[in-house]
Protein backbone atom coordinates (compact mmCIF):
# COMPACT_ATOMS: atom_id res chain seq x y z
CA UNK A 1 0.00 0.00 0.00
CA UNK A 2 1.20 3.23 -1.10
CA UNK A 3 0.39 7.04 0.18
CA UNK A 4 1.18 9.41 -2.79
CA UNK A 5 0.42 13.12 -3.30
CA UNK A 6 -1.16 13.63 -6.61
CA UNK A 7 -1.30 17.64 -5.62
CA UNK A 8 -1.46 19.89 -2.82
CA UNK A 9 -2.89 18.22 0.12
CA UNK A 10 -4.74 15.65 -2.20
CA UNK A 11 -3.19 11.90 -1.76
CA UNK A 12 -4.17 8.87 -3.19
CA UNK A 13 -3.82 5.36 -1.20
CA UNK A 14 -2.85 3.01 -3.74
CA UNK A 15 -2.93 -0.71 -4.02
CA UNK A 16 -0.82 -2.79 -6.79
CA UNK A 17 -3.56 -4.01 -8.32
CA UNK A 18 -2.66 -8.35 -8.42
CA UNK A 19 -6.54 -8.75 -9.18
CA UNK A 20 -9.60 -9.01 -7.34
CA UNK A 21 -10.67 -6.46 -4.51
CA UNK A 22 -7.60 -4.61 -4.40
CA UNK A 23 -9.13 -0.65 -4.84
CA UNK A 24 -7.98 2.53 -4.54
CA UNK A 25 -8.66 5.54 -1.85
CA UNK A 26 -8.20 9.08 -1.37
CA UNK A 27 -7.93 12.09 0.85
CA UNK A 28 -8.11 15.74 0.59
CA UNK A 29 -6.21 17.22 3.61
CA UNK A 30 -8.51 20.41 3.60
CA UNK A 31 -11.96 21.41 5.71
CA UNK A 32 -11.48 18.90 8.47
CA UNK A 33 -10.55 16.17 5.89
CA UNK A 34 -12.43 14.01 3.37
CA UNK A 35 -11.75 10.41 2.74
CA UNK A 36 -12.45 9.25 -0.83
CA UNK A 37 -13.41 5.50 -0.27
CA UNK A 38 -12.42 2.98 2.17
CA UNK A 39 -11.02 -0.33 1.63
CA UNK A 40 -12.56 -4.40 1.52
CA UNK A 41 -11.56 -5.45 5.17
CA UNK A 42 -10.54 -3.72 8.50
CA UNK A 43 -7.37 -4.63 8.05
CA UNK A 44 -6.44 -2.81 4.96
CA UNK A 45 -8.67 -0.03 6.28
CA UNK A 46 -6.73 0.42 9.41
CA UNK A 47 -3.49 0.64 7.08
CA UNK A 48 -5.36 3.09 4.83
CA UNK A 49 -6.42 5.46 7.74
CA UNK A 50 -2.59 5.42 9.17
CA UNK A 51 -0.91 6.48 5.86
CA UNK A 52 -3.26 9.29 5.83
CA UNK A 53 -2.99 10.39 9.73
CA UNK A 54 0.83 10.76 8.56
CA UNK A 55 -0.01 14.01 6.85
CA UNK A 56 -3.42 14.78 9.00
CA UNK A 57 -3.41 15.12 12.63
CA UNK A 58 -6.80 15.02 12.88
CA UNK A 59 -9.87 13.02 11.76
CA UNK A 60 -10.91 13.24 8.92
CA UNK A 61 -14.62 14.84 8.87
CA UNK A 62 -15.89 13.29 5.76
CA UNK A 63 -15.92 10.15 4.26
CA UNK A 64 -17.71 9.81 0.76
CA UNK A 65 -18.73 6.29 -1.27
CA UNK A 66 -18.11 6.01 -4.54
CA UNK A 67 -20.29 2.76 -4.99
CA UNK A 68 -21.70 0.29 -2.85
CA UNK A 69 -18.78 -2.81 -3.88
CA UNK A 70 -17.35 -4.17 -0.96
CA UNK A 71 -14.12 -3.20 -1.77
CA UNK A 72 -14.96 0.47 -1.79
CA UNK A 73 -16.93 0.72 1.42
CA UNK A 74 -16.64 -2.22 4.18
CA UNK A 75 -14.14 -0.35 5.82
CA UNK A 76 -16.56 2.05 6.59
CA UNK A 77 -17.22 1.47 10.19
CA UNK A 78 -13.47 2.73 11.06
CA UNK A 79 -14.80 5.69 10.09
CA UNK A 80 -18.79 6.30 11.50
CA UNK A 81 -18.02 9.45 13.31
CA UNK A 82 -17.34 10.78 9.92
CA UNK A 83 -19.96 12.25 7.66
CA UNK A 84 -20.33 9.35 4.99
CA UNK A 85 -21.82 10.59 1.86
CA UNK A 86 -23.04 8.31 -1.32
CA UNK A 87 -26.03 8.37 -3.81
CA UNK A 88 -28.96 7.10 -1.98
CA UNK A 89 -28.83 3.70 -4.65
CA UNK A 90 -25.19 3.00 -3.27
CA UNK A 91 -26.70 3.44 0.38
CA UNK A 92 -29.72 0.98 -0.79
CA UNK A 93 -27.47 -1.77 -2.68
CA UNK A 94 -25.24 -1.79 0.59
CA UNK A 95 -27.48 -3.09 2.79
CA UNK A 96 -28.95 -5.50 -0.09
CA UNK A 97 -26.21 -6.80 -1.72
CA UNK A 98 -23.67 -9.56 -1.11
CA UNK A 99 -22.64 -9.92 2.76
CA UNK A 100 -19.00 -9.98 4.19
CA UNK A 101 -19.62 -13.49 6.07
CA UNK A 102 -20.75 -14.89 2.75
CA UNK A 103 -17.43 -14.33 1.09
CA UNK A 104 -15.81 -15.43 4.28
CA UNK A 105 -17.68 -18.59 4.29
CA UNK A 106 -17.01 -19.03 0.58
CA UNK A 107 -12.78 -18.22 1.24
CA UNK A 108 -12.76 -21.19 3.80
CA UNK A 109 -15.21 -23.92 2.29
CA UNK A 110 -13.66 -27.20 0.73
CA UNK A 111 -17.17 -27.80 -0.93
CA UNK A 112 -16.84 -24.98 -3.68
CA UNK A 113 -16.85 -26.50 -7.70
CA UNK A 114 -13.46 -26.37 -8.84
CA UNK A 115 -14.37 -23.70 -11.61
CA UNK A 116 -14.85 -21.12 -8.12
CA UNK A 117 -11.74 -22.25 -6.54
CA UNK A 118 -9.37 -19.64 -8.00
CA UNK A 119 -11.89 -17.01 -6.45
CA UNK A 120 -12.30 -18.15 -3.13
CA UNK A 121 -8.41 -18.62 -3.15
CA UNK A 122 -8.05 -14.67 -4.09
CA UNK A 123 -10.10 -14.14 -0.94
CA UNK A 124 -7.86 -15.48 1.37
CA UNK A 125 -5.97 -12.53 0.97
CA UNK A 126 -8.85 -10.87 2.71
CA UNK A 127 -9.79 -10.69 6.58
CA UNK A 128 -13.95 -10.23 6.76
CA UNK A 129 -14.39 -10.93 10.11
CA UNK A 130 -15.72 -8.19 12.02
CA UNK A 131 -17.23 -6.18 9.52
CA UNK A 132 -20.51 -4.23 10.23
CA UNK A 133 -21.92 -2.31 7.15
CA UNK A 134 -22.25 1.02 7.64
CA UNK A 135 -23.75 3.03 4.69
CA UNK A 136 -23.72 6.45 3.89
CA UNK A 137 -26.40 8.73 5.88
CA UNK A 138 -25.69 11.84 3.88
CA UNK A 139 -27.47 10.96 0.43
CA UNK A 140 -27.34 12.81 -3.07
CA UNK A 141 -29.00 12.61 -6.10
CA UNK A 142 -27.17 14.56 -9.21
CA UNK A 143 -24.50 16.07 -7.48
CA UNK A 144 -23.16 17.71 -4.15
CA UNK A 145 -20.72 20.68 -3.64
CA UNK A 146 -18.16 20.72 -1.00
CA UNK A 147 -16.08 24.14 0.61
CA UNK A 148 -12.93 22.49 1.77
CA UNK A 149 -11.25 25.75 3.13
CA UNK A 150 -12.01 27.82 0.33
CA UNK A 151 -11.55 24.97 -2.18
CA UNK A 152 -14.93 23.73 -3.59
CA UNK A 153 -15.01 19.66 -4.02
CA UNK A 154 -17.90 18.35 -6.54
CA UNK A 155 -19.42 15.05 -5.57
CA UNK A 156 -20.90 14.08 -9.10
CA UNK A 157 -23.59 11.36 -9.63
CA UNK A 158 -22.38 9.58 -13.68
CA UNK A 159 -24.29 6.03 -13.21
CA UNK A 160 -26.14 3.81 -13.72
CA UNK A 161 -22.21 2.79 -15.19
CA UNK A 162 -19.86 0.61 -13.09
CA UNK A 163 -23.12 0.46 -10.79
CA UNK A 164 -26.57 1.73 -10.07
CA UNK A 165 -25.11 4.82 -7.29
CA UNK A 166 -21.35 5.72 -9.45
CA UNK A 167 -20.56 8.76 -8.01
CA UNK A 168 -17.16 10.58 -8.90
CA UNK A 169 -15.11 13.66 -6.99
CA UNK A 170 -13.85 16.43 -8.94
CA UNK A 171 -11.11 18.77 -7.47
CA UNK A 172 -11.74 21.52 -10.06
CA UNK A 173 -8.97 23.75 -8.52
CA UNK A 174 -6.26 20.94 -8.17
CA UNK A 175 -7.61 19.56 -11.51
CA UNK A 176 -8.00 15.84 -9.99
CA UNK A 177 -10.52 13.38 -10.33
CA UNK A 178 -11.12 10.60 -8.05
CA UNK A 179 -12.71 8.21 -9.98
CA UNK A 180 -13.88 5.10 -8.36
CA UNK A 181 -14.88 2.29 -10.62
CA UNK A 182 -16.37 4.06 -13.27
CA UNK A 183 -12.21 3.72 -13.93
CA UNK A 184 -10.25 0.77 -14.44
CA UNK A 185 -6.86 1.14 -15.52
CA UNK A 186 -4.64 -1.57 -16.62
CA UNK A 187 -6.60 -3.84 -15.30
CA UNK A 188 -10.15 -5.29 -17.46
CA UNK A 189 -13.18 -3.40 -15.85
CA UNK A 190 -16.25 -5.67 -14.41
CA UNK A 191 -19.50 -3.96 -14.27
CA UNK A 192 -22.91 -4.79 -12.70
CA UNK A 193 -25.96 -3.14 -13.08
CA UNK A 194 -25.93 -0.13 -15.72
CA UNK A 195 -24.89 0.22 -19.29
CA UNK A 196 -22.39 0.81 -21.22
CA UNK A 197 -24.22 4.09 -22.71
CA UNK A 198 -23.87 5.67 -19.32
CA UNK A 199 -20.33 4.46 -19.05
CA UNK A 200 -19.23 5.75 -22.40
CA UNK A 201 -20.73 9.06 -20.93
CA UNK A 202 -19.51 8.78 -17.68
CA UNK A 203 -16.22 8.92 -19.21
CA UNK A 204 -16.96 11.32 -21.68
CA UNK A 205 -18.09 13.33 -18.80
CA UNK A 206 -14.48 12.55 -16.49
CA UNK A 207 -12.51 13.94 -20.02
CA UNK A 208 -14.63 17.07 -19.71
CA UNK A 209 -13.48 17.96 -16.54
CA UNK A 210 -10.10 18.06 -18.28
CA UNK A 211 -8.22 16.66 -14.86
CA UNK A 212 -4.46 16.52 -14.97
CA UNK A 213 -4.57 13.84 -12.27
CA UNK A 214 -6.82 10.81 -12.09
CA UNK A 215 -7.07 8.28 -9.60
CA UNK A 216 -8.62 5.23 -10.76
CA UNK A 217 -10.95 2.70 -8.26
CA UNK A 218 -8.16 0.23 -9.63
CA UNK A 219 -5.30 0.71 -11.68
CA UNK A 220 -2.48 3.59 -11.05
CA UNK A 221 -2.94 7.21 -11.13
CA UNK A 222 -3.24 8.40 -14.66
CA UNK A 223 -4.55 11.18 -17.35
CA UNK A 224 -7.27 11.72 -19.54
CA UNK A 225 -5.45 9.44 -22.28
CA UNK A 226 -5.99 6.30 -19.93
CA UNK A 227 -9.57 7.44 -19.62
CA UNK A 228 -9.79 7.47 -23.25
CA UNK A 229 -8.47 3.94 -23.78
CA UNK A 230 -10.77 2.86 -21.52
CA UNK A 231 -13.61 4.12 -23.62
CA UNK A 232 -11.85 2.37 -26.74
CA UNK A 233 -12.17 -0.80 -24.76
CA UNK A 234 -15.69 -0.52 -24.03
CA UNK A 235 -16.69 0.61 -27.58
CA UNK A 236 -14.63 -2.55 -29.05
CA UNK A 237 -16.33 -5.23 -26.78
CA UNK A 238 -19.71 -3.56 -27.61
CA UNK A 239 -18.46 -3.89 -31.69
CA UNK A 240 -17.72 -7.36 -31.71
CA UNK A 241 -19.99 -8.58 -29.24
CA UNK A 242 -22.59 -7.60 -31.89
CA UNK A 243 -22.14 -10.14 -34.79
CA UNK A 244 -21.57 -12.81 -32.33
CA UNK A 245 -24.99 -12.13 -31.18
CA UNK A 246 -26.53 -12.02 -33.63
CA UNK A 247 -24.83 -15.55 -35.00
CA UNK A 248 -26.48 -16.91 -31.72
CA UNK A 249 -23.63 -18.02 -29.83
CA UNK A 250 -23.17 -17.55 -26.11
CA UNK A 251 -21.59 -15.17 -24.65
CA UNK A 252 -19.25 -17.31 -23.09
CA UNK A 253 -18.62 -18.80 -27.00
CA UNK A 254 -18.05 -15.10 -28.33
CA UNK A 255 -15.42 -14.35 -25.53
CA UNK A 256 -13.09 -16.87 -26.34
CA UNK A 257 -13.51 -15.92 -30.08
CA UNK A 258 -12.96 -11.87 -29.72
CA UNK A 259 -9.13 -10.77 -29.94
CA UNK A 260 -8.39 -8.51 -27.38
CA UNK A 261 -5.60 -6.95 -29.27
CA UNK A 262 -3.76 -4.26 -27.43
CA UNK A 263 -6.12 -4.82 -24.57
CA UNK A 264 -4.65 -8.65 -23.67
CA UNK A 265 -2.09 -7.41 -21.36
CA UNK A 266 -4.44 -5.60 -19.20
CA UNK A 267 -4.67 -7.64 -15.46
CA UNK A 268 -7.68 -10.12 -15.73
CA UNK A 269 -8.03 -10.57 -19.06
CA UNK A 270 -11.02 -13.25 -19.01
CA UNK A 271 -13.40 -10.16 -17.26
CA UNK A 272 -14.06 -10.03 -20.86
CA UNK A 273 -16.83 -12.18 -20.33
CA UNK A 274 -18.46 -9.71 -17.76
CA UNK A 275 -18.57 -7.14 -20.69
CA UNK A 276 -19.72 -9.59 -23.31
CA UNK A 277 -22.56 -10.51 -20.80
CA UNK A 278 -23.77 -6.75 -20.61
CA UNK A 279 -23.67 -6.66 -24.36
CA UNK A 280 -25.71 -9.08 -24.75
CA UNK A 281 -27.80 -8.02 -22.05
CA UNK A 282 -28.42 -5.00 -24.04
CA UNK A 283 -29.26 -6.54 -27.57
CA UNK A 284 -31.66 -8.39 -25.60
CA UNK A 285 -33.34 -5.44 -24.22
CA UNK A 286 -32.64 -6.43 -20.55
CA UNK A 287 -33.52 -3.95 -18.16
CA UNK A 288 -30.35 -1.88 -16.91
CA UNK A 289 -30.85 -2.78 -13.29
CA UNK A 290 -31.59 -6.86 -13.92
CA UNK A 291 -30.05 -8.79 -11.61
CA UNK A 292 -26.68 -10.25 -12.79
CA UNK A 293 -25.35 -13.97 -12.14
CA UNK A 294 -22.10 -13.03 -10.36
CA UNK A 295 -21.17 -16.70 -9.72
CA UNK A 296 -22.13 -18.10 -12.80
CA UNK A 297 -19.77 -15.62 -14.73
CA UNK A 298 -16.70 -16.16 -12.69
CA UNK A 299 -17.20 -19.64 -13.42
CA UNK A 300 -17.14 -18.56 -16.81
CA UNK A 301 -14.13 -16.52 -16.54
CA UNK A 302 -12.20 -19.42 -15.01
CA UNK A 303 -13.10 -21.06 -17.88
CA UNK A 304 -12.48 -18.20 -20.51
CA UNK A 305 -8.92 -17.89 -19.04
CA UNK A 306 -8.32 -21.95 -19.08
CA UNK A 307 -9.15 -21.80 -23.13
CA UNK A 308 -6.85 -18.82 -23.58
CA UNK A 309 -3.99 -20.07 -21.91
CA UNK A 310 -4.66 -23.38 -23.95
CA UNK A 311 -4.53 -21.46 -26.96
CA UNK A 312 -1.33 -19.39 -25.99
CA UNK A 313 -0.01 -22.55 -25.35
């Protein structure tokens, strides 16, 4: 883990990013403080709240949610004299979605299908125990704006994208965006509810801002360029998804046949099938918010990356 300042009392808390779960934070060391994000287990949190007190001798006053991912916000109870701010569909999908103790459970069971073992492996990097969910109380809808000492902060709502409640934070003065998973960089994006329409402009919207600094939910601290070759990604998967569609193969069939090009170095390559899904999702005329089948695509992916490193081989 890795405190760096990005500009004048802004820091990102970075994470190399060796796959699942391991996100990003921030912190603006102005009006009190204000935490962007915390992390997926106490643990890391605790780590996360150190780095920062190492430049802040107080508190910090705010905390603020990008989504409602565990990864993003489990950490939160480290923090619940804090203001915690979120859209009100992160604060909702919080308290509905997957539970800490399930993924525990999952990490330590010998029973799981072999296709899920790689997963529950990854989460034995992770502690869960302990964790109460503690969701934001302060809830927006488009947007809120922030005086930090003089220095405004704009808490902007850009989903349904990543998820239902994306919400970014734009520095305008310090020209830094922290980005939370509406960015992946690097590293193959996963989304769940949303579509890629509203992540194409979510982006579109992040470039707008013309940032020099952006820090990512995962991936390292870029510029707008990244942000653009994320969009190239997401417009590529969307192109080839199409014929395969329509040809009536599955989407697990039409990930192993699309090329990922320049994109095949990029961490988790087999996510692929998580886009592929929401493509298809689309040309079906799914409904945005339709509950996704979390398990049954990383059983997928495990089986997307077995074919590719067949074929490599």
């Amino acid at each position: 883990m890795e405190l760096r300042q990005v500009a004048p009392n802004v820091y990102a808390c970075l994470q190399p990013d060796w796959g699942l779960g391991l996100s990003n934070s921030g912190f603006v060391n102005r009006g009190g403080g204000l935490i962007v994000d915390t992390f997926w287990d106490l643990p890391r949190t605790r780590t996360m709240i150190e780095l920062y007190a190492t430049v802040s001798q107080e508190p910090a006053r705010r905390l603020v949610n990008t989504h409602h991912n565990g990864d993003h916000c489990w950490g939160n109870q480290l923090l619940r004299d804090a203001e915690i701010i979120g859209h009100r569909l992160c604060a909702e999908a919080m308290m509905k979605d997957l539970k800490p103790e399930t993924l525990q459970a999952m990490a330590r069971s010998p029973d799981l299908a072999p296709e899920l073992r790689s997963f529950a492996e990854a989460l034995l990097e992770f502690d869960f125990d302990g964790i109460e969910l503690t969701p934001p109380t302060t809830l927006i809808e488009d947007r809120l704006d922030l005086d930090l000492d003089g220095r405004p902060a704009e808490i902007l709502y850009v989903g349904p994208a990543h998820t239902a409640g994306d919400v970014i934070v734009h520095l305008p003065e310090e020209r830094v965006v922290f980005g939370g998973d509406v960015l992946f960089i690097s590293c193959t994006p996963i989304g769940w509810e949303g579509t890629f329409s509203r992540w194409l402009e979510a982006l579109d919207q992040i470039i707008g801002l013309e940032p020099e600094v952006v820090v990512p939910g995962h991936g390292p601290v870029c510029g707008v360029e990244e942000v653009r070759e994320l969009k190239r990604y997401f417009e590529y998967v969307i192109a080839e998804s199409k014929p395969l569609f329509e040809a009536e193969l599955s989407a697990l069939e039409a990930a192993k046949r699309i090329d990922l090009g320049p994109y095949a170095d990029w961490a988790e390559p087999e996510r692929l099938i998580f886009n592929v899904e929401r493509a298809y999702r689309e040309l079906r005329g799914d409904q945005w918010d339709a509950p996704v089948n979390a398990v049954g695509l990383l059983s997928q992916a495990s089986e997307l990356r077995r074919h590719r490193e067949t074929s490599r081989a």
